[in-house]
Protein backbone atom coordinates (compact mmCIF):
# COMPACT_ATOMS: atom_id res chain seq x y z
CA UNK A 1 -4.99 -11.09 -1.99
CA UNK A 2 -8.95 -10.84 -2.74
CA UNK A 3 -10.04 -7.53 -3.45
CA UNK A 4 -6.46 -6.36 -4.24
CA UNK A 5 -5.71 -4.68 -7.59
CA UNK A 6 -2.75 -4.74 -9.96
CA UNK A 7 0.29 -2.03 -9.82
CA UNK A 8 3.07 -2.05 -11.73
CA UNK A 9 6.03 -0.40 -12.46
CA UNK A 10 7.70 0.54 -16.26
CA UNK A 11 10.71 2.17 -17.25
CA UNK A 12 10.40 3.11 -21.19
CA UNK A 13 14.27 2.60 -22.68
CA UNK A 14 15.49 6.46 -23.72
CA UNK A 15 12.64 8.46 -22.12
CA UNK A 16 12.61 9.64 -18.84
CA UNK A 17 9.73 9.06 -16.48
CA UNK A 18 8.25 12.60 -16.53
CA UNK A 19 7.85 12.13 -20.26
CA UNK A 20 6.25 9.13 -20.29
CA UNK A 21 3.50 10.13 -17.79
CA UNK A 22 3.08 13.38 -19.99
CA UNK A 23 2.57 11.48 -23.11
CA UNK A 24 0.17 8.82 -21.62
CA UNK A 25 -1.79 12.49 -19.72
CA UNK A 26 -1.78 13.53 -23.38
CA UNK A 27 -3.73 10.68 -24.56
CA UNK A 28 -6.34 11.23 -21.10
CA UNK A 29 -4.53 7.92 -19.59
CA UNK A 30 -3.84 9.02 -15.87
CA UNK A 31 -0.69 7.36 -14.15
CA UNK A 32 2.50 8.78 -12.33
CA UNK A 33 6.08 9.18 -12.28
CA UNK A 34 7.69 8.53 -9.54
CA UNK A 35 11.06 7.28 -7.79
CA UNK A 36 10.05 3.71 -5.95
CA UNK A 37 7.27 4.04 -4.05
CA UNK A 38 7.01 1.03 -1.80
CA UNK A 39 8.46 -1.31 -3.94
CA UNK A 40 12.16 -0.25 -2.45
CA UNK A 41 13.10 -3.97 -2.10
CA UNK A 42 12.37 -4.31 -5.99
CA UNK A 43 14.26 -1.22 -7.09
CA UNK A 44 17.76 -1.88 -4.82
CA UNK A 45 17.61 -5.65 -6.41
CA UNK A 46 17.05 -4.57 -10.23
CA UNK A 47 19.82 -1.72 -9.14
CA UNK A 48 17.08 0.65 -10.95
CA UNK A 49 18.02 4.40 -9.17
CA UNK A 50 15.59 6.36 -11.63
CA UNK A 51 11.87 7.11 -11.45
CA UNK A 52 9.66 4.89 -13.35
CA UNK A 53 5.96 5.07 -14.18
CA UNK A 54 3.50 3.73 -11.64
CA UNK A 55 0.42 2.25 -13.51
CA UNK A 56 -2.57 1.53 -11.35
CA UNK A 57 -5.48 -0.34 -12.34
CA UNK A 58 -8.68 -1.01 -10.23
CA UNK A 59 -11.81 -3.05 -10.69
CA UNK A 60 -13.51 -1.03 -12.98
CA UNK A 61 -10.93 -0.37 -15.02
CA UNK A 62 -12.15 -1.98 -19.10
CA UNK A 63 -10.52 -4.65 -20.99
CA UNK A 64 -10.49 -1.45 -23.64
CA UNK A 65 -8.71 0.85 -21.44
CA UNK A 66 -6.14 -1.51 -20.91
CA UNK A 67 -5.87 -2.03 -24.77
CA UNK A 68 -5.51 1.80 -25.08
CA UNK A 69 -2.62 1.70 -22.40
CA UNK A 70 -0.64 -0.93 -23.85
CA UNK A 71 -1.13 0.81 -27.22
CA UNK A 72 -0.25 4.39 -26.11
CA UNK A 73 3.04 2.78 -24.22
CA UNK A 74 3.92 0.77 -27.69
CA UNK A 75 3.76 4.30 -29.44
CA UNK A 76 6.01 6.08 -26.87
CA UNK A 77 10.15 6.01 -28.35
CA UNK A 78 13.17 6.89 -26.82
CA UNK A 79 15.94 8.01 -28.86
């Protein structure tokens, strides 16, 4: 695994994927929204169908932008 970098998958309880990727583009934090990329294994065992949010983080990626992402996903609601 050296040299690899972190991906995960979220979900966001009462907001669809789209929304959450809009609202994270809104505050300049780039990720995607997407159905389940190669993680297919995952999604048929969680019984997830949806699209979820694909966060991607690399080595130069800042203690502070990951702050700012876990902030901005805190501050997104569903209803």
């Amino acid at each position: 695994m050296d040299g690899r970098v972190p991906t995960f998958l979220v979900n966001v309880d009462g907001v669809e994927a789209e929304g959450v990727a809009s609202i994270l583009a809104a505050a300049q934090i780039g990720v995607w929204a997407h159905d389940s990329w190669y993680s297919l294994d995952l999604y048929n065992r969680l019984g997830y169908a949806g699209k979820s949010v694909r966060i991607g983080f690399i080595h130069y990626n800042t203690h502070g932008e990951v702050d700012r992402l876990v902030e901005a996903l805190e501050g997104v609601r569903g209803t």
